[in-house]
N, C-alpha and C. Protein backbone atom coordinates (compact mmCIF):
# COMPACT_ATOMS: atom_id res chain seq x y z
N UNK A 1 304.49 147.22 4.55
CA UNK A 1 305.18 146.01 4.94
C UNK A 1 306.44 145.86 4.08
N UNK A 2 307.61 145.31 4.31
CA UNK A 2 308.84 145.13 3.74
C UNK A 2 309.39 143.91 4.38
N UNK A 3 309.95 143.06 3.41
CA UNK A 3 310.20 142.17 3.70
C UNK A 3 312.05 142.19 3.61
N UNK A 4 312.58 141.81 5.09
CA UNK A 4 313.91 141.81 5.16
C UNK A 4 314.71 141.41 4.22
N UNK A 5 315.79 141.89 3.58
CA UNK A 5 316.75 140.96 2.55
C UNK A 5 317.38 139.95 3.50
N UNK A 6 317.19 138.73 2.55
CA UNK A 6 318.15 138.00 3.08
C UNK A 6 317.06 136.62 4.31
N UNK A 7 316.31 137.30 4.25
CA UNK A 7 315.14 136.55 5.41
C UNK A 7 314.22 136.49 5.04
N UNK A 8 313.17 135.78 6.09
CA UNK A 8 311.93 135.66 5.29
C UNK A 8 311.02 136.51 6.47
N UNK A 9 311.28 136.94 7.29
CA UNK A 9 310.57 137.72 8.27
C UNK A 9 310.15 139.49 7.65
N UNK A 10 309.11 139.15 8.02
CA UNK A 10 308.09 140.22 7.06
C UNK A 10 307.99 141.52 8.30
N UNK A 11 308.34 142.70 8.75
CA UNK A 11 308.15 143.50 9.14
C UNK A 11 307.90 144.91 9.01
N UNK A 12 306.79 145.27 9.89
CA UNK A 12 305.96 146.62 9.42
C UNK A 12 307.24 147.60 10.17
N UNK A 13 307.20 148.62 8.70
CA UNK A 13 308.53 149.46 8.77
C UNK A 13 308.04 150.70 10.01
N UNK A 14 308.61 150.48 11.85
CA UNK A 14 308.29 151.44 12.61
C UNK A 14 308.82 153.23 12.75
N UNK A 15 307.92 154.03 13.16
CA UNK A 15 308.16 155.21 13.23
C UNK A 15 309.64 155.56 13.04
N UNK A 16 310.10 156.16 12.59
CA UNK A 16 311.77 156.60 12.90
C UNK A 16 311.81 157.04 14.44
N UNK A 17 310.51 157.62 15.06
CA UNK A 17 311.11 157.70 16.70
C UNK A 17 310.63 156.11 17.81
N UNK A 18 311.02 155.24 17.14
CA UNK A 18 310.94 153.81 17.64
C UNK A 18 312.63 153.85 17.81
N UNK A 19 313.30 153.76 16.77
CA UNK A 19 314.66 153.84 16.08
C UNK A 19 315.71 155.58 17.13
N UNK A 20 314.94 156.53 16.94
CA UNK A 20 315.59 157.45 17.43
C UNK A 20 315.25 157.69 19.16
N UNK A 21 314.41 156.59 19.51
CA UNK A 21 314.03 156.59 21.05
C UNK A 21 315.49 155.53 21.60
N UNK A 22 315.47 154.69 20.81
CA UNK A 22 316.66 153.80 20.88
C UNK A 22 318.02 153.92 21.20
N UNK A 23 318.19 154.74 20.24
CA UNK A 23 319.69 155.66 20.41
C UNK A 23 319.60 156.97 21.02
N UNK A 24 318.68 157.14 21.38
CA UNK A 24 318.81 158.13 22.55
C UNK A 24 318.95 157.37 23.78
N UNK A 25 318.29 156.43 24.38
CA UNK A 25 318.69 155.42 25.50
C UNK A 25 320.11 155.15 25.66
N UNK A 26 320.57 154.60 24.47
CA UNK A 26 322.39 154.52 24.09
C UNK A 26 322.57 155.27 24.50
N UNK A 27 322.72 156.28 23.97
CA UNK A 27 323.66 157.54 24.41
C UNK A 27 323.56 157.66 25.86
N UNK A 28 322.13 158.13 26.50
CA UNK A 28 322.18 158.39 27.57
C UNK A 28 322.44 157.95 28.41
N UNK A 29 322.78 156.38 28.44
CA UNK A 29 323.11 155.29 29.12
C UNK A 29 324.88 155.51 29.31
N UNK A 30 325.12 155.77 27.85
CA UNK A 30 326.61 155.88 27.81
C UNK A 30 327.16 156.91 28.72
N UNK A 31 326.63 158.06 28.68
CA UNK A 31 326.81 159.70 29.20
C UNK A 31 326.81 158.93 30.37
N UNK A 32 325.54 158.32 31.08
CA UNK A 32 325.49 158.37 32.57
C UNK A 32 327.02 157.24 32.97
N UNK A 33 327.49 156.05 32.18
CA UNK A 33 328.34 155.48 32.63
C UNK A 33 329.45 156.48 32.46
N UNK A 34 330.04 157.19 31.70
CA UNK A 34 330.86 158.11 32.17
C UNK A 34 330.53 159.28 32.64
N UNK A 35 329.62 159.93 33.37
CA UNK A 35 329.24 160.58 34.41
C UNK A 35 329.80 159.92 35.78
N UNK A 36 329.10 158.60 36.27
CA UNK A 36 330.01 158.01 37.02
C UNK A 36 331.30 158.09 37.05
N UNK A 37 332.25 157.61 36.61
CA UNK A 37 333.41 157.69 36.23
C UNK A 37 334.38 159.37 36.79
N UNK A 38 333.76 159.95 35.62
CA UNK A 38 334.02 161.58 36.03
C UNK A 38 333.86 161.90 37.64
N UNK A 39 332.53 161.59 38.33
CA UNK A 39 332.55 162.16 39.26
C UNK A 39 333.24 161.44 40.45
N UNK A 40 333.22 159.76 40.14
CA UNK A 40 334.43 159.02 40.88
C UNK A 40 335.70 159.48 41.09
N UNK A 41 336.15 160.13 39.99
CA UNK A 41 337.57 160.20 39.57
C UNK A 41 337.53 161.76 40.33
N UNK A 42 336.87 162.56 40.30
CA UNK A 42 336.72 164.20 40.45
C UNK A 42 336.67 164.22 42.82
N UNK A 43 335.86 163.04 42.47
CA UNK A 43 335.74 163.14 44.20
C UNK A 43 336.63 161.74 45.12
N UNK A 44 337.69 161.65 44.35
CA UNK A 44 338.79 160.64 44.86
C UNK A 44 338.01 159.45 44.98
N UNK A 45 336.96 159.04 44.57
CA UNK A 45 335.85 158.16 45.04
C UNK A 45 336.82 156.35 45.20
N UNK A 46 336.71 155.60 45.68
CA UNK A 46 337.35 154.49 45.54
C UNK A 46 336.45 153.38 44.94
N UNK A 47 337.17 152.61 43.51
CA UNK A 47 336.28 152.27 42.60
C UNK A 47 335.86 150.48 43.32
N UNK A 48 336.20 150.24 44.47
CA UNK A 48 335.58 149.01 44.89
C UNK A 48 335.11 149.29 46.27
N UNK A 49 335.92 150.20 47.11
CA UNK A 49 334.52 150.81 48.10
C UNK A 49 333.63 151.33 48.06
N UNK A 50 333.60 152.48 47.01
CA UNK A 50 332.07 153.24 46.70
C UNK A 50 331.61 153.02 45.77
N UNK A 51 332.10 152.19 44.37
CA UNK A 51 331.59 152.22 43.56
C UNK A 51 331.22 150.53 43.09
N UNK A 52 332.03 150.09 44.34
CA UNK A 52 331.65 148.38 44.29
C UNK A 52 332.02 147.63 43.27
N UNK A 53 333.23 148.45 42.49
CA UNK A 53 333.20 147.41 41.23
C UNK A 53 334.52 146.23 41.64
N UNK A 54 333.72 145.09 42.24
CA UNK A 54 334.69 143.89 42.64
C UNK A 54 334.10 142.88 41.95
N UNK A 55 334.86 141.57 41.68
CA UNK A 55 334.02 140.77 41.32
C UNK A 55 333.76 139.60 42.21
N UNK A 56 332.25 139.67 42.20
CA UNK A 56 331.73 139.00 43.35
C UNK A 56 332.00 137.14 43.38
N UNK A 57 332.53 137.15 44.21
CA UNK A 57 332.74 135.32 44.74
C UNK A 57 331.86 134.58 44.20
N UNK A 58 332.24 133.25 43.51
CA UNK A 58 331.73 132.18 43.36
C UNK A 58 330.25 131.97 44.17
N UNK A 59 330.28 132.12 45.20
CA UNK A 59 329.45 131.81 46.20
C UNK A 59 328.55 132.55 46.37
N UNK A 60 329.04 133.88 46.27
CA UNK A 60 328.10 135.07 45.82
C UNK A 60 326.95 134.57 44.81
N UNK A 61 327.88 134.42 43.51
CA UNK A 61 327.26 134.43 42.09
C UNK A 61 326.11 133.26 42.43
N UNK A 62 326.32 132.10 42.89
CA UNK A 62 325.67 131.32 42.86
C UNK A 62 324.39 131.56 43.93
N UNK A 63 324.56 131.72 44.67
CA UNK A 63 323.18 132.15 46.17
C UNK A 63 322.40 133.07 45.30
N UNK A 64 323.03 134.51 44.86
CA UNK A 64 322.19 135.52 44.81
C UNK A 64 321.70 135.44 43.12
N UNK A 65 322.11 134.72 42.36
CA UNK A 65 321.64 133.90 41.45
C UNK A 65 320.72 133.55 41.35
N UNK A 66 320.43 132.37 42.12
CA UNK A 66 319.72 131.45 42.69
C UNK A 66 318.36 132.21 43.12
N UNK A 67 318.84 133.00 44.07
CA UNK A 67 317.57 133.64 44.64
C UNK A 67 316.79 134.59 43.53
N UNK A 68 317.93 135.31 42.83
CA UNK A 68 317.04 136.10 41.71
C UNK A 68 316.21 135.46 40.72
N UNK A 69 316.61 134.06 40.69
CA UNK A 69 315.68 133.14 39.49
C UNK A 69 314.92 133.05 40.31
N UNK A 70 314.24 132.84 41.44
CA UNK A 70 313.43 132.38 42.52
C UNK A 70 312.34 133.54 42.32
N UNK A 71 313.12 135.10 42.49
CA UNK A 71 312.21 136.22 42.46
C UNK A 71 311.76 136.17 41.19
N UNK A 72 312.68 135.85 40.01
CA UNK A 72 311.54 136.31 38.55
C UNK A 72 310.63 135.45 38.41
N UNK A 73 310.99 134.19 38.96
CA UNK A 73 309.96 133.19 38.67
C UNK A 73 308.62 133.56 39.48
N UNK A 74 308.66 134.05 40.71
CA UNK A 74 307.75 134.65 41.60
C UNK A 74 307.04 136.05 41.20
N UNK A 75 307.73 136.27 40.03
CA UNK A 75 307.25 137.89 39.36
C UNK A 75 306.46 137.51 38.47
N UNK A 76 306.76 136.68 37.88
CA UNK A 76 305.93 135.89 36.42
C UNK A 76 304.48 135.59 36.97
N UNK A 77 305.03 134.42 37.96
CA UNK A 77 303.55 134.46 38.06
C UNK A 77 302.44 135.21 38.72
N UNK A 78 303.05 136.07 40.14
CA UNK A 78 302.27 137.20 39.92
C UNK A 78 301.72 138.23 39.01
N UNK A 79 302.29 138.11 38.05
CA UNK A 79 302.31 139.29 36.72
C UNK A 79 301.39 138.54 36.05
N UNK A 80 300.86 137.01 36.21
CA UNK A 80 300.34 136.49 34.72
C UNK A 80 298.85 136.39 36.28
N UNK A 81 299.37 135.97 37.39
CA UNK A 81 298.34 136.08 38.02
C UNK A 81 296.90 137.50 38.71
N UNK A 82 297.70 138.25 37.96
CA UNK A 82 297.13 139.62 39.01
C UNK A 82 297.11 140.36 37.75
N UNK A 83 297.52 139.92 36.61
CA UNK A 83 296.94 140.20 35.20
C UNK A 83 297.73 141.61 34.54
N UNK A 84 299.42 141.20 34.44
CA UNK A 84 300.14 142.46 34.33
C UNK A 84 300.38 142.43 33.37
N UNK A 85 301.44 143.88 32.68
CA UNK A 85 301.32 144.42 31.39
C UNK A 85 302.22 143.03 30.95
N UNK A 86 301.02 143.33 29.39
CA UNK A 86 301.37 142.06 28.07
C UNK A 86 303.03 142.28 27.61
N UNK A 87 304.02 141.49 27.55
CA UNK A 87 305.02 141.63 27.09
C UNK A 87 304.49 142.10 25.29
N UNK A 88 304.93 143.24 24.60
CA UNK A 88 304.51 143.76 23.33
C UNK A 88 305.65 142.74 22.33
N UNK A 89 305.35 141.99 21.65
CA UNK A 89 306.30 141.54 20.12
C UNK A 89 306.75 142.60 19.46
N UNK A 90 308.37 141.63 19.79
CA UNK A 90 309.18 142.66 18.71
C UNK A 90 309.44 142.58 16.94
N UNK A 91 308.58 141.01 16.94
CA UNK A 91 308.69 140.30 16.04
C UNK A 91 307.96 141.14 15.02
N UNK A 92 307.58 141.55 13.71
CA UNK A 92 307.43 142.47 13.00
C UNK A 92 307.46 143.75 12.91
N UNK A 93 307.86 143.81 14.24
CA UNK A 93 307.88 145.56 14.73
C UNK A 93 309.35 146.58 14.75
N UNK A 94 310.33 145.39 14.43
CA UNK A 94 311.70 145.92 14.17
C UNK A 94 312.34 145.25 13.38
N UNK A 95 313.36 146.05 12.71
CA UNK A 95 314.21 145.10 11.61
C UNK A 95 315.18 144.19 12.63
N UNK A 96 316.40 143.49 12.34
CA UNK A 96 316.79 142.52 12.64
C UNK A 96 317.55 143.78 13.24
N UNK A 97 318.40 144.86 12.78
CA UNK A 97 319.21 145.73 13.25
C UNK A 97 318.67 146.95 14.50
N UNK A 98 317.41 147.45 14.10
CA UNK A 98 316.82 147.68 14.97
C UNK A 98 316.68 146.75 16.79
N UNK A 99 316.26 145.70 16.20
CA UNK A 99 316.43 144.64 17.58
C UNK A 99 317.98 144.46 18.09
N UNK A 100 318.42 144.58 16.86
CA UNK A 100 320.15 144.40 17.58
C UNK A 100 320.78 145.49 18.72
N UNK A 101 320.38 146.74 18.70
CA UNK A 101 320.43 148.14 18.71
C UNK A 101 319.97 148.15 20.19
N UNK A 102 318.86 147.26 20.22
CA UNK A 102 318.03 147.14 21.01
C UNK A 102 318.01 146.40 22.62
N UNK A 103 319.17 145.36 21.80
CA UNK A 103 319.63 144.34 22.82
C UNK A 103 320.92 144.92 23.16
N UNK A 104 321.53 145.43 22.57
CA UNK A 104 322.85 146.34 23.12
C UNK A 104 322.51 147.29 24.18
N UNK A 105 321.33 147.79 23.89
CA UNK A 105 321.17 149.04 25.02
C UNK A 105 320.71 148.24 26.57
N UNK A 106 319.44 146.96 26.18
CA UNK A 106 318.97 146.63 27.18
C UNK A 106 319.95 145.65 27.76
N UNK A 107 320.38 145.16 27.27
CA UNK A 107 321.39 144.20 28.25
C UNK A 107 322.56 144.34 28.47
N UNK A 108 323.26 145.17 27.84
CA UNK A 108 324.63 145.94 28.52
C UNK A 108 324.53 147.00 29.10
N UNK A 109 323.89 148.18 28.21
CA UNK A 109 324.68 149.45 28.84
C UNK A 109 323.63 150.00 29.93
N UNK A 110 322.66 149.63 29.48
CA UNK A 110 321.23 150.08 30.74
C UNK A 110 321.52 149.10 32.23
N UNK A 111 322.31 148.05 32.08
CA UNK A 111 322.38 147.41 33.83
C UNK A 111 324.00 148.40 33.93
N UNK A 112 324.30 148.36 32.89
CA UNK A 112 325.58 149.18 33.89
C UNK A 112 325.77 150.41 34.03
N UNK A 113 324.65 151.20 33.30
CA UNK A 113 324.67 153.05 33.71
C UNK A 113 323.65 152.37 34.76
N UNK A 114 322.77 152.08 35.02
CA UNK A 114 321.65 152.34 36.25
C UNK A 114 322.15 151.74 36.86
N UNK A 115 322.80 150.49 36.99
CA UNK A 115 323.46 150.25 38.59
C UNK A 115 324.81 150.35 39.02
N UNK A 116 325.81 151.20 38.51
CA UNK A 116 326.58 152.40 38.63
C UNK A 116 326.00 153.17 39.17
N UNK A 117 325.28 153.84 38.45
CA UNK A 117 324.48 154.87 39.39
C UNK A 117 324.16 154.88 40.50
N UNK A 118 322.93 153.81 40.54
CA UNK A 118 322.43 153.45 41.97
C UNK A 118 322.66 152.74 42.50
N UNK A 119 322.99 151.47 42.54
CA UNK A 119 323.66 150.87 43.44
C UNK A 119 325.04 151.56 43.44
N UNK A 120 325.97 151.91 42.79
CA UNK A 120 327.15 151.97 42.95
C UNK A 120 327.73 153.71 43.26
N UNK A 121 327.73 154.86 42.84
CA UNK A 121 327.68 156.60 43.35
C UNK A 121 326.63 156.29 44.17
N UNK A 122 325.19 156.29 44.26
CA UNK A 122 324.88 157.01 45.18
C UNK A 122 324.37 155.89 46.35
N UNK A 123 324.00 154.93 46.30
CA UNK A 123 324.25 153.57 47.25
C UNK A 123 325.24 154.54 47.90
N UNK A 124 326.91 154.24 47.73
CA UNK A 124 327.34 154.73 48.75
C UNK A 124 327.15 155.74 49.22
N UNK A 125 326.79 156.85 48.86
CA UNK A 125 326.86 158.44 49.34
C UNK A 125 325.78 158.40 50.23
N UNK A 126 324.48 157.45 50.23
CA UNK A 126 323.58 157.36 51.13
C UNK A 126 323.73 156.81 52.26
N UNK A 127 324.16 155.21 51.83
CA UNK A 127 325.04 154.77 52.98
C UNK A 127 325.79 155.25 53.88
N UNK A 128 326.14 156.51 53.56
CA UNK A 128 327.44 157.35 55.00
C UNK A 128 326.43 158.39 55.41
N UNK A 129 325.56 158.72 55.06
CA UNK A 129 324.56 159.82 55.96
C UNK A 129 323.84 158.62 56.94
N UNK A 130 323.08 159.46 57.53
CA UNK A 130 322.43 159.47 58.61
C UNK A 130 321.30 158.21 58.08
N UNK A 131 320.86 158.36 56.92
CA UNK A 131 319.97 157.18 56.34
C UNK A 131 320.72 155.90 56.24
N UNK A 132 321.66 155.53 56.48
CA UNK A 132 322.55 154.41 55.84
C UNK A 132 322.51 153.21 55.12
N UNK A 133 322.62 151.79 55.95
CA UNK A 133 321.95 150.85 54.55
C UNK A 133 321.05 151.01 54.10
N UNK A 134 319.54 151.06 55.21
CA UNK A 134 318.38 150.91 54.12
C UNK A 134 318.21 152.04 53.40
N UNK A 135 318.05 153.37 53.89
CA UNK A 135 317.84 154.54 53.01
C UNK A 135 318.90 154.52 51.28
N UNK A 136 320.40 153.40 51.66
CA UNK A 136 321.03 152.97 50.87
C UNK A 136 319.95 151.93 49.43
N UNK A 137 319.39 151.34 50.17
CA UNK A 137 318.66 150.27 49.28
C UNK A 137 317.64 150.59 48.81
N UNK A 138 316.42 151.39 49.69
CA UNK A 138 315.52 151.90 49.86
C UNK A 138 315.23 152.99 48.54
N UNK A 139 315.95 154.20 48.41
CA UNK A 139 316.07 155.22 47.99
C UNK A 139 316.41 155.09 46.43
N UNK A 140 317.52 154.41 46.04
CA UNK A 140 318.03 153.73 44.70
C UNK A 140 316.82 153.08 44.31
N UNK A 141 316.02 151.79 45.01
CA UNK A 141 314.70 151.44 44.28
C UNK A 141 313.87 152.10 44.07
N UNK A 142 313.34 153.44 44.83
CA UNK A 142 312.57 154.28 44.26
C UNK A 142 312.91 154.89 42.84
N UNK A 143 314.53 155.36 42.76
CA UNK A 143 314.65 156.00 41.67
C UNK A 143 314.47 154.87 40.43
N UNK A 144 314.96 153.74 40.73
CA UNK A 144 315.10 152.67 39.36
C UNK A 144 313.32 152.67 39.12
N UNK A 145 312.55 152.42 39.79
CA UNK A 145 311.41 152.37 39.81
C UNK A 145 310.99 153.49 38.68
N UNK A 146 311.20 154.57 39.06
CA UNK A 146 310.92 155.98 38.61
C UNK A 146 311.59 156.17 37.22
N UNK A 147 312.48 155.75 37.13
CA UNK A 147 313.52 155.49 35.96
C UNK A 147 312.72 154.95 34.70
N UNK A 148 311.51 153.97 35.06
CA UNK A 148 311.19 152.89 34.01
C UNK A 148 309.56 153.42 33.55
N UNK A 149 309.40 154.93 33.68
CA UNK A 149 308.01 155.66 33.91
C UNK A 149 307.71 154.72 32.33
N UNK A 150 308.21 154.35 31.31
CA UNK A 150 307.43 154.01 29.84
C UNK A 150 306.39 152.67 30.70
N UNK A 151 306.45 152.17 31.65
CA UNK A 151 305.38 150.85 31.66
C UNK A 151 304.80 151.76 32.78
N UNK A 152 303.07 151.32 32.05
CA UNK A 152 302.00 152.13 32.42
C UNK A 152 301.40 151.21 33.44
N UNK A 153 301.16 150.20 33.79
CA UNK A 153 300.75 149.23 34.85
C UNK A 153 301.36 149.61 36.39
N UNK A 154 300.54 149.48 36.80
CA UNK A 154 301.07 149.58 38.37
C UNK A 154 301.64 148.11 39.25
N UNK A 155 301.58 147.28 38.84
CA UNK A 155 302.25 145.83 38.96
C UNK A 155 303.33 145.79 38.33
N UNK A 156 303.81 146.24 37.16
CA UNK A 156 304.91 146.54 36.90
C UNK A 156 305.88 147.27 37.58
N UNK A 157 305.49 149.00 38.11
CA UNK A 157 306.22 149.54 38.69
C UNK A 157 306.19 148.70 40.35
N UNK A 158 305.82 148.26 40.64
CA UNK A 158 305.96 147.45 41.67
C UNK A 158 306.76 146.24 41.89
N UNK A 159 306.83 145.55 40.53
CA UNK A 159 308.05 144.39 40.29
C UNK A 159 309.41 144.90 40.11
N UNK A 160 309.51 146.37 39.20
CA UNK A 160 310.52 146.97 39.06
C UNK A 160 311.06 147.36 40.73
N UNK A 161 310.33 147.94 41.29
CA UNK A 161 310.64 148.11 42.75
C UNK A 161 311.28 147.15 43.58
N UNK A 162 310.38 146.16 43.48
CA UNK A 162 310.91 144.74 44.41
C UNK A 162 312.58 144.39 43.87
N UNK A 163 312.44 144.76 42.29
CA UNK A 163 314.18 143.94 42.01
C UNK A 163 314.98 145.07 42.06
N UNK A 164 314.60 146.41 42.58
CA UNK A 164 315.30 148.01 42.87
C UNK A 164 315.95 147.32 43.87
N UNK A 165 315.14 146.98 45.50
CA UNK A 165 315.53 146.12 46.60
C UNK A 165 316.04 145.39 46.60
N UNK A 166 316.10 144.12 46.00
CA UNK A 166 316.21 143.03 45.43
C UNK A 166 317.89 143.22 45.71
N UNK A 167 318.71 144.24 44.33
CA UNK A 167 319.52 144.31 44.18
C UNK A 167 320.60 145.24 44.80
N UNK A 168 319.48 146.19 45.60
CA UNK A 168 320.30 146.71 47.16
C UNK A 168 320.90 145.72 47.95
N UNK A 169 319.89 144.76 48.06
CA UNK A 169 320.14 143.57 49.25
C UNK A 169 321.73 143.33 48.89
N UNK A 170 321.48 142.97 47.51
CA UNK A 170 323.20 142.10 46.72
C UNK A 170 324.19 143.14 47.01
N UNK A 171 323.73 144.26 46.59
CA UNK A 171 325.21 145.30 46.77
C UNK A 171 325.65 145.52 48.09
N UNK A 172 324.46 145.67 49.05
CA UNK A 172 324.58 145.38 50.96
C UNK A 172 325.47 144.26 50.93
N UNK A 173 325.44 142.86 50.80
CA UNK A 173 325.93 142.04 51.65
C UNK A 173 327.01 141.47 50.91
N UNK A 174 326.75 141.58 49.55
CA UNK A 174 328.34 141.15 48.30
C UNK A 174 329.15 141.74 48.40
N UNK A 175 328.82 143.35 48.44
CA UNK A 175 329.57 144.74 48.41
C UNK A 175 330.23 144.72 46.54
N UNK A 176 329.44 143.93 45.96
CA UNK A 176 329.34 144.18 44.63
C UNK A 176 328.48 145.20 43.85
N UNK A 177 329.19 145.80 42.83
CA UNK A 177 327.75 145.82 41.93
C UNK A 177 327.76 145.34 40.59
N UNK A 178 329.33 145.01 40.48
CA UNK A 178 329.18 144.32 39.20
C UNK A 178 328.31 142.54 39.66
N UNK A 179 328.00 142.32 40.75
CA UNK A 179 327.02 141.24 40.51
C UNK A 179 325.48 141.39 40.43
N UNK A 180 325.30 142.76 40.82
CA UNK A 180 323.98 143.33 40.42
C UNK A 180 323.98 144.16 39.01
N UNK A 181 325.44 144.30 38.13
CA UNK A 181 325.27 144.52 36.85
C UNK A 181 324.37 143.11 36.36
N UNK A 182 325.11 142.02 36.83
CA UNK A 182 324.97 140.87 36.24
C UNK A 182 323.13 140.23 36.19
N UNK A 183 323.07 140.38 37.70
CA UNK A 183 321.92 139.99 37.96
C UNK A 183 320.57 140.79 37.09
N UNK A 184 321.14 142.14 36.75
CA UNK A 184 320.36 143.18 36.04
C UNK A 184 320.18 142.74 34.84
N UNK A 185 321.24 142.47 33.94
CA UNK A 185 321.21 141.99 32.95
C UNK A 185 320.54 140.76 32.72
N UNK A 186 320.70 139.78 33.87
CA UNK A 186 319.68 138.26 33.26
C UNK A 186 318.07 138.94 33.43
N UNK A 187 317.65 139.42 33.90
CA UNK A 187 316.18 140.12 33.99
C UNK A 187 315.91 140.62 33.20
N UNK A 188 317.00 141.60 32.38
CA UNK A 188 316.16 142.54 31.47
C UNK A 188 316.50 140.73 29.68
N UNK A 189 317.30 140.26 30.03
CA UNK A 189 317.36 138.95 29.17
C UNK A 189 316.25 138.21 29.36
N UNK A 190 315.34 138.02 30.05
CA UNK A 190 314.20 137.35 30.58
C UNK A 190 313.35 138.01 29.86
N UNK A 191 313.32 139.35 30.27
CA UNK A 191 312.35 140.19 29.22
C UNK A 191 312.14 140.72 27.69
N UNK A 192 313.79 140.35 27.00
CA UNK A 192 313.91 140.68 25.94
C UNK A 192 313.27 139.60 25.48
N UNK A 193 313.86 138.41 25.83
CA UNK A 193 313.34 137.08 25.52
C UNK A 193 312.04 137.30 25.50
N UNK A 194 311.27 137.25 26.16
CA UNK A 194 309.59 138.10 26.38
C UNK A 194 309.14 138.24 25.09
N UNK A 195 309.67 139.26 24.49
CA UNK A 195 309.66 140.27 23.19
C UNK A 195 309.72 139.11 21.93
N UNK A 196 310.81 138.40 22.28
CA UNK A 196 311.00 137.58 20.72
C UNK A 196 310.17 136.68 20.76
N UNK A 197 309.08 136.07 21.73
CA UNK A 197 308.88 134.55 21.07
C UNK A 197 307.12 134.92 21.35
């Protein structure tokens, strides 16, 4: 046990691959947002037709907002009702910098490498085949789904799924994805929050 300088919060000092699982997420998060980029730029890609980066209307923000508080609130309590995985405390389990590290990866760079990715490269590239919107919406939630293999519950990968869809729907009818960056980000904020209290 070690007790933080400067604080009074007492935390058990975790594995170094707690810490080096961390910054490997970073990175890879980073790589994949300029992966996008590269292959935008490499295949003339157009960065608000295919890659959706517009910023979505007032009206937007507010409806699909709205509705996404509607779905987490509807996730919660299925999750507390049907008896889903325990949110784990981060509270002695990371230093203050560790958690910092932590919230950088989950609430910036992880909604905007994964929905770049999927909603935004390959959303469109699906969208113009033969599969089009839904195989568009459809296909991206499988992978985000697949993406999140660390939660072992099967109600989990199933909530992850629903907000895979969820946020097809937004990029379908906004033609955003920076409002499904956004929307990504208050969810995984819902869940960090989770962690601290």
């Amino acid at each position: 046990m070690l007790i933080c300088p400067g604080s009074y919060l007492i935390y058990e000092k975790p594995d170094d691959s707690d810490m080096n699982s961390t910054l490997l997420h970073i990175i890879v998060s980073t790589l994949a947002i300029a992966l996008v980029f590269f292959i935008a730029n490499r295949r003339h890609l157009s960065y608000d037709e295919d890659l959706g980066l517009i910023v979505p209307s007032g009206s937007d923000l507010l409806k699909w907002g709205l509705l996404f508080l509607l779905l987490i609130g509807a996730e919660e309590l299925a999750t507390r009702y049907f008896g889903g995985e325990p949110a784990s405390s981060w509270i002695g389990k990371y230093t203050h910098w560790e958690m910092a590290w932590r919230m950088i990866g989950i609430l910036f760079l992880a909604p905007i490498a994964e929905e770049l990715m999927l909603r935004g490269l390959i959303f469109s590239r699906i969208r113009d085949t033969r599969l089009k919107v839904w195989g568009a919406i459809i296909l991206p939630a499988v992978l985000f789904s697949l993406a999140h293999v660390q939660y072992s519950y099967t109600l989990t990968f199933i909530v992850i799924f629903i907000d895979g869809l969820f946020f097809g729907l937004v990029r379908h009818f906004s033609k955003s994805v920076v409002l499904c960056i956004v929307l990504h980000a208050v969810g995984n904020l819902v869940a960090v929050f989770e962690k601290l209290i």
